[in-house]
C-alpha atoms as a PDB file:
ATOM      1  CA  UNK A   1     -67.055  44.300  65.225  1.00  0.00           C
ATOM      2  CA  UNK A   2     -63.731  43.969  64.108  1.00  0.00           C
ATOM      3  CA  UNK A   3     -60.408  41.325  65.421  1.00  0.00           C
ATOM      4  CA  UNK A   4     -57.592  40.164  64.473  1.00  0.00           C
ATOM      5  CA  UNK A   5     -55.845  36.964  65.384  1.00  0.00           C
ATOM      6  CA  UNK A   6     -52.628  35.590  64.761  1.00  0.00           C
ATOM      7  CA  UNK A   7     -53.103  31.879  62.617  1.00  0.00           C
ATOM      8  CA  UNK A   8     -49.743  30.661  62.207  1.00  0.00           C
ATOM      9  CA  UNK A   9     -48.106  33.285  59.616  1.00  0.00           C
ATOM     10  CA  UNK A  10     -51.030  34.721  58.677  1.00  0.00           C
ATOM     11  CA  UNK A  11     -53.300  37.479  60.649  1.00  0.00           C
ATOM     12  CA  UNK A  12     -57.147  36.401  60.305  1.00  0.00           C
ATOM     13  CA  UNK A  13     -59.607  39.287  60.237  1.00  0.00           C
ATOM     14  CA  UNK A  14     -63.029  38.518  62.057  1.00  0.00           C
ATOM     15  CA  UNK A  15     -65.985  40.583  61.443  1.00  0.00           C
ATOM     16  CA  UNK A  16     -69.542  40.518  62.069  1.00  0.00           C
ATOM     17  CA  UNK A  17     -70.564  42.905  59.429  1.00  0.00           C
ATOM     18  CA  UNK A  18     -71.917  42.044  56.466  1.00  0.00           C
ATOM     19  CA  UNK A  19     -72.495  45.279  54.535  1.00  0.00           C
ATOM     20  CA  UNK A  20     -69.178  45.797  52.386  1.00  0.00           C
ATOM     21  CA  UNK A  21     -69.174  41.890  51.536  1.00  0.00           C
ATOM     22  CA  UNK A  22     -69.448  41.263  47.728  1.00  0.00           C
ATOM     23  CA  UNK A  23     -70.177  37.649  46.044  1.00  0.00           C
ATOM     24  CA  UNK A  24     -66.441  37.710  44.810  1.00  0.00           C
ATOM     25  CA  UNK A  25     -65.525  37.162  48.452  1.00  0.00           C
ATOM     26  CA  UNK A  26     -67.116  34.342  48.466  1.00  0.00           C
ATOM     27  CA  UNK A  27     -65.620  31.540  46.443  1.00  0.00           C
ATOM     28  CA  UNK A  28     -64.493  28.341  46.917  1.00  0.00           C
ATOM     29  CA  UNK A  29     -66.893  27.298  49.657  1.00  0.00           C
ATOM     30  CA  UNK A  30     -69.542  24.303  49.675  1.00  0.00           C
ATOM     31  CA  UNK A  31     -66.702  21.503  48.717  1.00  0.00           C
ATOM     32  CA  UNK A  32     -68.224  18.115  48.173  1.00  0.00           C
ATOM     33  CA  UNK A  33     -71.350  19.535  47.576  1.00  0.00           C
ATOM     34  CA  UNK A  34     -73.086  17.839  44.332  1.00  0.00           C
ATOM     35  CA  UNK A  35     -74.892  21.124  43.679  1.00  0.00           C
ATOM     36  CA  UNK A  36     -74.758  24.340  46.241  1.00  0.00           C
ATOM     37  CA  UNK A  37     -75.178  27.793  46.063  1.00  0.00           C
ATOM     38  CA  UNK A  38     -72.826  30.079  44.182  1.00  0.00           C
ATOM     39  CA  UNK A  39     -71.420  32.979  45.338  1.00  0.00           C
ATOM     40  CA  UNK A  40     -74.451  35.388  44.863  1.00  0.00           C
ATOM     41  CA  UNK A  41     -76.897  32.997  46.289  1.00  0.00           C
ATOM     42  CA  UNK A  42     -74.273  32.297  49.511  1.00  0.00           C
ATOM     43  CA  UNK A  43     -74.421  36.012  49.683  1.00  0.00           C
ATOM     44  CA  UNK A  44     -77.841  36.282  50.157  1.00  0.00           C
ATOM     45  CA  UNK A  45     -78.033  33.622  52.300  1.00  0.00           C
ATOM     46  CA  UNK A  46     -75.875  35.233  54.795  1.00  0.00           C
ATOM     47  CA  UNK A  47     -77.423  38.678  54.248  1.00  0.00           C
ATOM     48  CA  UNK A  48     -80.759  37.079  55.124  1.00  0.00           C
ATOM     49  CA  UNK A  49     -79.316  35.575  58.505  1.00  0.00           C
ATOM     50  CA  UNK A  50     -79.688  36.870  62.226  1.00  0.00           C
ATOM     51  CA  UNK A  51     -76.216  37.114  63.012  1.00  0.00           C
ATOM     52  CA  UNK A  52     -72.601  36.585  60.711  1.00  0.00           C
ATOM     53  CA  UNK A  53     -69.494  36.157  61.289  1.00  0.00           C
ATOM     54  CA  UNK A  54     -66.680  36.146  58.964  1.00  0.00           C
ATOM     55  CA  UNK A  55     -63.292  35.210  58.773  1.00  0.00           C
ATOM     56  CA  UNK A  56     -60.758  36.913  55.937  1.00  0.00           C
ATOM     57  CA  UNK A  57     -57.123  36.691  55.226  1.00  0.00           C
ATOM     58  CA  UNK A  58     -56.702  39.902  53.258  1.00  0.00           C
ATOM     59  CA  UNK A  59     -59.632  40.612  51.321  1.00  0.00           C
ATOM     60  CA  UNK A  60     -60.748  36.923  51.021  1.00  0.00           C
ATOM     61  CA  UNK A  61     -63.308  35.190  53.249  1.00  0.00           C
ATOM     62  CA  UNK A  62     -61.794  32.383  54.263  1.00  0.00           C
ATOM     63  CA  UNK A  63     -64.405  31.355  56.696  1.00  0.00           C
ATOM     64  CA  UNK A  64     -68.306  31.557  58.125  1.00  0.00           C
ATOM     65  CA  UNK A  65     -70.606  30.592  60.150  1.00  0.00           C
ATOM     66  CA  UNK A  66     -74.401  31.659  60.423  1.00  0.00           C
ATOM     67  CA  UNK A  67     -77.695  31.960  62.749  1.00  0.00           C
ATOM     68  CA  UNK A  68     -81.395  32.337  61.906  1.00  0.00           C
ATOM     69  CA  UNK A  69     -83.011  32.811  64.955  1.00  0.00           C
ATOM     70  CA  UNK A  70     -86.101  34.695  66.559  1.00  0.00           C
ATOM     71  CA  UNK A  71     -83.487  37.493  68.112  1.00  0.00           C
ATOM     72  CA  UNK A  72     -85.246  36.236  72.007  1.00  0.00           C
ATOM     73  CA  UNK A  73     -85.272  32.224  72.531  1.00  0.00           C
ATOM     74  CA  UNK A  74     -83.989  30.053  69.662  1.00  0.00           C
ATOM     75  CA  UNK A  75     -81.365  30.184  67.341  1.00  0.00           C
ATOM     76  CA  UNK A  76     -80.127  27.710  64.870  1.00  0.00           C
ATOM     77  CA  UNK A  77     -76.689  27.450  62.928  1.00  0.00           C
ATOM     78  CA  UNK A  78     -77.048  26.020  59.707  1.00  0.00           C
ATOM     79  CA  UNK A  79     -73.920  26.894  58.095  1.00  0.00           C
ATOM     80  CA  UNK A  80     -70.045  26.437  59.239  1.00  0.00           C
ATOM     81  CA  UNK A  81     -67.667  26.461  56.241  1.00  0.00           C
ATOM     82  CA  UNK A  82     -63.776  26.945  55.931  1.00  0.00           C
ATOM     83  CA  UNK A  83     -61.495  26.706  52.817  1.00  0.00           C
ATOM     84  CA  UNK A  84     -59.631  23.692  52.480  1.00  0.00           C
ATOM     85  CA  UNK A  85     -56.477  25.276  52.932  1.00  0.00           C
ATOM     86  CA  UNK A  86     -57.437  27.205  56.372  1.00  0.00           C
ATOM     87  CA  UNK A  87     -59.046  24.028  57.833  1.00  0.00           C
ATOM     88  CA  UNK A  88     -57.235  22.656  61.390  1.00  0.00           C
ATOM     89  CA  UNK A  89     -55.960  25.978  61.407  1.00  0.00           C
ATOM     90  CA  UNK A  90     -58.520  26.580  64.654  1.00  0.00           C
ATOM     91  CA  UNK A  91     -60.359  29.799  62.077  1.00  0.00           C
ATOM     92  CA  UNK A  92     -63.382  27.170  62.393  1.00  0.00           C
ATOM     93  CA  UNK A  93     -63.074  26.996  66.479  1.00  0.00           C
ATOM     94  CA  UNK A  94     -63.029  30.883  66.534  1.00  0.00           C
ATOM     95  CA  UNK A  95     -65.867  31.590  64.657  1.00  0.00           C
ATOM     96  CA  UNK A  96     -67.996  28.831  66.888  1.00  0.00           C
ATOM     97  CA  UNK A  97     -66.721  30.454  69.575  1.00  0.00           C
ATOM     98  CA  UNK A  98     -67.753  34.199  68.185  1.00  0.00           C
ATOM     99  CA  UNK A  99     -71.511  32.928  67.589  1.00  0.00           C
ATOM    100  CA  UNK A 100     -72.030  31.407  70.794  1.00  0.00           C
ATOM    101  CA  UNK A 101     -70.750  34.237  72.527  1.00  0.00           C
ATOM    102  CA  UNK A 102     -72.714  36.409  69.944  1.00  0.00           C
ATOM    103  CA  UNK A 103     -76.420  34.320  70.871  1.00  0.00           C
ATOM    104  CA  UNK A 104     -75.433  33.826  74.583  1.00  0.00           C
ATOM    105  CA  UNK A 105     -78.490  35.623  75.687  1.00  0.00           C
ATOM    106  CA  UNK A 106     -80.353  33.253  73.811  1.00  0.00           C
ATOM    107  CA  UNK A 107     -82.529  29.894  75.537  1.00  0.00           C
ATOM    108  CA  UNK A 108     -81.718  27.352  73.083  1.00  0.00           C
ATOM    109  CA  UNK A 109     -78.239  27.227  70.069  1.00  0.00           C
ATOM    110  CA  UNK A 110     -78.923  24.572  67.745  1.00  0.00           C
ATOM    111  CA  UNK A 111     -76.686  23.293  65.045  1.00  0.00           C
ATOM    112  CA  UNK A 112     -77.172  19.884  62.331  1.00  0.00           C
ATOM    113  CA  UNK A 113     -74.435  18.567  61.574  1.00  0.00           C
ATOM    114  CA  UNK A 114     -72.873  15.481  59.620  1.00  0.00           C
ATOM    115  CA  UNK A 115     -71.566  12.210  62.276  1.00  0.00           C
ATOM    116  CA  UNK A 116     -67.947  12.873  60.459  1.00  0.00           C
ATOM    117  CA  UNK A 117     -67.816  16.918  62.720  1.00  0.00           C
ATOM    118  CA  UNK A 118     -69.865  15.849  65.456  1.00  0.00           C
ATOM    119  CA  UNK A 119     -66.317  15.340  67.729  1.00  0.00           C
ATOM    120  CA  UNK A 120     -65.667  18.960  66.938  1.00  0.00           C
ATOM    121  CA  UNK A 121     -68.568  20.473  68.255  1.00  0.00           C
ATOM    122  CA  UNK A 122     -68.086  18.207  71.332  1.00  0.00           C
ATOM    123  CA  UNK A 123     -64.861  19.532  72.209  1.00  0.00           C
ATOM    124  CA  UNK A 124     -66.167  23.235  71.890  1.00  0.00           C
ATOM    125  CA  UNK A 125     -68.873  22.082  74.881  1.00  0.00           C
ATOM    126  CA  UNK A 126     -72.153  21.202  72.711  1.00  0.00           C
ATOM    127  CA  UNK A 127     -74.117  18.725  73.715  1.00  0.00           C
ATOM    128  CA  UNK A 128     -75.707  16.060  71.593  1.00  0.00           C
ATOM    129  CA  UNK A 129     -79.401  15.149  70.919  1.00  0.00           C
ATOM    130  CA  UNK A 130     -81.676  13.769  68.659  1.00  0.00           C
ATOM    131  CA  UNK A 131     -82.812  15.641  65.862  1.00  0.00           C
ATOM    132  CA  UNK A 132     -84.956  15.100  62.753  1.00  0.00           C
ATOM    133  CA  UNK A 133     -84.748  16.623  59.231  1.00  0.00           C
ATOM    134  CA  UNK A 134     -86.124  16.592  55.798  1.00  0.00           C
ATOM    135  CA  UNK A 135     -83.477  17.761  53.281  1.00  0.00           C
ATOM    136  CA  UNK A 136     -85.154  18.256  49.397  1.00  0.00           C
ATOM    137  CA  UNK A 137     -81.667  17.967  47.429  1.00  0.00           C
ATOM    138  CA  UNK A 138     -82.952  19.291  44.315  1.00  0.00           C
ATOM    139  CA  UNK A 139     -83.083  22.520  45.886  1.00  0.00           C
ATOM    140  CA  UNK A 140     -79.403  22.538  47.224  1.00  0.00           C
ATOM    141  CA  UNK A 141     -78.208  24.880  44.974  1.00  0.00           C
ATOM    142  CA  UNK A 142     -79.549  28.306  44.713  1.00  0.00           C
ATOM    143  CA  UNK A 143     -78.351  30.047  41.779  1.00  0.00           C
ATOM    144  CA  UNK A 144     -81.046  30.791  38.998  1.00  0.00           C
ATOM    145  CA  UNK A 145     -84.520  29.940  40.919  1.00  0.00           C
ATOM    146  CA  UNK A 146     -86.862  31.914  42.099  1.00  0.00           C
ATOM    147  CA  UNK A 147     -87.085  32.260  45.734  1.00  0.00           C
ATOM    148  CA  UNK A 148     -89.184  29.499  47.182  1.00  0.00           C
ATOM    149  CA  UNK A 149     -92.562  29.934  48.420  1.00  0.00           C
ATOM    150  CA  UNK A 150     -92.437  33.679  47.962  1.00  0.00           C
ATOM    151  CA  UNK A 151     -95.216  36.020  46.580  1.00  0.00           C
ATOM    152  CA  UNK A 152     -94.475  38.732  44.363  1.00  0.00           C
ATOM    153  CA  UNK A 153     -94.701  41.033  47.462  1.00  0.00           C
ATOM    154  CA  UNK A 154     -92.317  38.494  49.576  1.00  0.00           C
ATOM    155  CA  UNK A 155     -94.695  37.170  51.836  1.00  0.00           C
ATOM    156  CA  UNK A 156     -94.827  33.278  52.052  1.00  0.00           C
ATOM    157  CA  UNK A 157     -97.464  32.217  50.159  1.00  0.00           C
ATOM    158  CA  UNK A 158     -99.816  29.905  52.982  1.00  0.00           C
END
Protein backbone atom coordinates (compact mmCIF):
# COMPACT_ATOMS: atom_id res chain seq x y z
CA UNK A 1 0.00 0.00 0.00
CA UNK A 2 0.88 3.25 -1.04
CA UNK A 3 -0.27 7.26 0.48
CA UNK A 4 0.61 10.33 0.41
CA UNK A 5 0.08 13.08 2.92
CA UNK A 6 0.64 16.58 2.96
CA UNK A 7 3.38 17.50 6.17
CA UNK A 8 3.70 21.08 6.06
CA UNK A 9 5.70 21.74 2.62
CA UNK A 10 6.64 18.52 2.14
CA UNK A 11 4.45 15.37 0.73
CA UNK A 12 5.27 12.17 2.99
CA UNK A 13 5.09 8.85 1.17
CA UNK A 14 3.70 5.88 3.38
CA UNK A 15 4.22 2.40 2.39
CA UNK A 16 3.90 -0.92 3.79
CA UNK A 17 6.21 -2.66 1.48
CA UNK A 18 9.37 -3.56 2.22
CA UNK A 19 10.81 -5.20 -0.91
CA UNK A 20 12.57 -2.24 -2.91
CA UNK A 21 14.02 -0.84 0.54
CA UNK A 22 17.89 -0.79 0.54
CA UNK A 23 20.18 -0.15 3.83
CA UNK A 24 21.08 3.34 2.27
CA UNK A 25 17.50 4.32 3.10
CA UNK A 26 18.06 3.83 6.25
CA UNK A 27 20.37 6.26 7.96
CA UNK A 28 20.32 8.44 10.60
CA UNK A 29 17.98 6.51 12.87
CA UNK A 30 18.65 5.09 16.55
CA UNK A 31 19.80 8.76 17.98
CA UNK A 32 21.00 8.55 21.54
CA UNK A 33 21.62 5.14 21.20
CA UNK A 34 25.22 4.19 22.79
CA UNK A 35 25.49 1.35 20.28
CA UNK A 36 22.45 0.28 17.72
CA UNK A 37 22.12 -1.33 14.65
CA UNK A 38 23.42 0.09 11.40
CA UNK A 39 21.71 0.36 8.44
CA UNK A 40 22.05 -3.32 7.18
CA UNK A 41 21.22 -4.79 10.48
CA UNK A 42 17.94 -2.16 10.79
CA UNK A 43 17.20 -3.62 7.45
CA UNK A 44 16.97 -6.92 8.46
CA UNK A 45 15.30 -6.20 11.36
CA UNK A 46 12.41 -4.81 9.57
CA UNK A 47 12.54 -7.47 6.83
CA UNK A 48 12.20 -10.04 9.61
CA UNK A 49 8.99 -8.23 11.10
CA UNK A 50 5.16 -9.11 10.69
CA UNK A 51 4.06 -5.97 9.40
CA UNK A 52 6.11 -2.35 8.23
CA UNK A 53 5.35 0.69 7.66
CA UNK A 54 7.41 3.37 6.28
CA UNK A 55 7.47 6.88 5.94
CA UNK A 56 9.79 8.70 3.00
CA UNK A 57 10.22 12.19 1.82
CA UNK A 58 11.62 11.49 -1.63
CA UNK A 59 13.65 8.54 -1.61
CA UNK A 60 14.62 8.81 2.12
CA UNK A 61 12.91 6.99 4.99
CA UNK A 62 12.23 9.38 7.24
CA UNK A 63 10.21 7.25 9.51
CA UNK A 64 9.09 3.50 10.93
CA UNK A 65 7.44 1.65 12.97
CA UNK A 66 7.32 -2.28 13.34
CA UNK A 67 5.25 -5.52 14.61
CA UNK A 68 6.32 -9.09 15.40
CA UNK A 69 3.38 -10.84 16.06
CA UNK A 70 1.76 -14.43 15.67
CA UNK A 71 -0.42 -13.01 12.46
CA UNK A 72 -3.91 -14.29 14.91
CA UNK A 73 -3.80 -12.90 18.71
CA UNK A 74 -0.74 -10.87 19.76
CA UNK A 75 1.31 -8.42 18.33
CA UNK A 76 4.03 -6.33 19.75
CA UNK A 77 5.70 -2.98 18.46
CA UNK A 78 9.12 -2.74 19.33
CA UNK A 79 10.32 -0.09 17.16
CA UNK A 80 8.95 3.66 16.44
CA UNK A 81 11.70 5.94 15.07
CA UNK A 82 11.61 9.42 13.23
CA UNK A 83 14.52 11.70 12.11
CA UNK A 84 15.17 14.52 14.19
CA UNK A 85 14.22 16.89 11.71
CA UNK A 86 10.61 15.24 10.87
CA UNK A 87 9.81 14.83 14.62
CA UNK A 88 6.37 16.93 15.88
CA UNK A 89 5.73 16.95 12.38
CA UNK A 90 2.65 14.27 13.28
CA UNK A 91 4.83 11.47 10.50
CA UNK A 92 5.18 9.57 14.02
CA UNK A 93 1.16 9.83 14.79
CA UNK A 94 0.49 8.49 11.21
CA UNK A 95 2.46 5.63 11.20
CA UNK A 96 0.87 4.57 14.88
CA UNK A 97 -2.13 5.13 13.41
CA UNK A 98 -1.27 2.87 10.07
CA UNK A 99 -0.17 -0.18 12.44
CA UNK A 100 -3.05 -0.20 14.58
CA UNK A 101 -5.30 -0.04 11.84
CA UNK A 102 -2.94 -2.59 10.06
CA UNK A 103 -3.22 -5.34 13.43
CA UNK A 104 -6.88 -4.32 14.20
CA UNK A 105 -7.99 -7.84 13.79
CA UNK A 106 -5.62 -8.70 16.29
CA UNK A 107 -6.61 -9.58 20.44
CA UNK A 108 -3.87 -7.87 22.07
CA UNK A 109 -1.17 -4.51 20.45
CA UNK A 110 1.60 -4.15 22.73
CA UNK A 111 4.27 -1.55 22.66
CA UNK A 112 7.52 -0.74 25.49
CA UNK A 113 8.24 2.30 25.63
CA UNK A 114 10.53 4.90 27.59
CA UNK A 115 8.32 7.22 30.62
CA UNK A 116 9.71 10.41 28.44
CA UNK A 117 6.83 9.05 25.06
CA UNK A 118 4.48 7.45 27.24
CA UNK A 119 2.03 10.90 26.88
CA UNK A 120 2.18 10.24 23.18
CA UNK A 121 0.89 6.97 23.02
CA UNK A 122 -1.82 8.16 25.48
CA UNK A 123 -3.16 10.68 23.30
CA UNK A 124 -3.32 8.16 20.28
CA UNK A 125 -5.86 5.97 22.81
CA UNK A 126 -3.32 3.26 24.37
CA UNK A 127 -3.75 2.28 27.51
CA UNK A 128 -1.12 1.79 30.14
CA UNK A 129 -0.01 -1.33 32.14
CA UNK A 130 2.62 -2.92 33.80
CA UNK A 131 5.17 -4.58 31.97
CA UNK A 132 8.49 -6.33 32.66
CA UNK A 133 11.70 -6.60 30.57
CA UNK A 134 15.20 -7.80 30.47
CA UNK A 135 17.27 -5.69 28.03
CA UNK A 136 21.16 -7.35 27.47
CA UNK A 137 22.85 -3.95 26.19
CA UNK A 138 25.81 -5.55 24.86
CA UNK A 139 23.77 -6.85 22.21
CA UNK A 140 22.15 -3.45 21.16
CA UNK A 141 23.90 -3.11 18.19
CA UNK A 142 23.73 -5.57 15.45
CA UNK A 143 26.24 -5.01 12.91
CA UNK A 144 29.08 -7.73 12.67
CA UNK A 145 27.61 -10.72 14.99
CA UNK A 146 26.33 -13.63 14.19
CA UNK A 147 22.72 -14.04 14.59
CA UNK A 148 21.90 -15.06 18.11
CA UNK A 149 20.89 -18.39 19.10
CA UNK A 150 20.74 -19.60 15.52
CA UNK A 151 21.96 -22.99 14.08
CA UNK A 152 23.66 -23.21 10.93
CA UNK A 153 20.26 -24.31 9.44
CA UNK A 154 18.38 -21.22 11.33
CA UNK A 155 16.56 -23.03 13.76
CA UNK A 156 16.97 -21.77 17.44
CA UNK A 157 19.22 -23.82 18.99
CA UNK A 158 17.00 -25.26 22.43
Amino acid sequence: MLAFAECGTMTITYTNRIESVSAGQLSGFFVGWPDHPDPEAHLEILRGSHTVWLAFDNNQCVGFINSLSDGVFYAYIPLLEVLPNYQGKGIGKELVTRMLESLSDMYAIDIVCDESVALFYDKLGLSRCVGIVKRNYENQGTADRARCGSSPSGAPEL
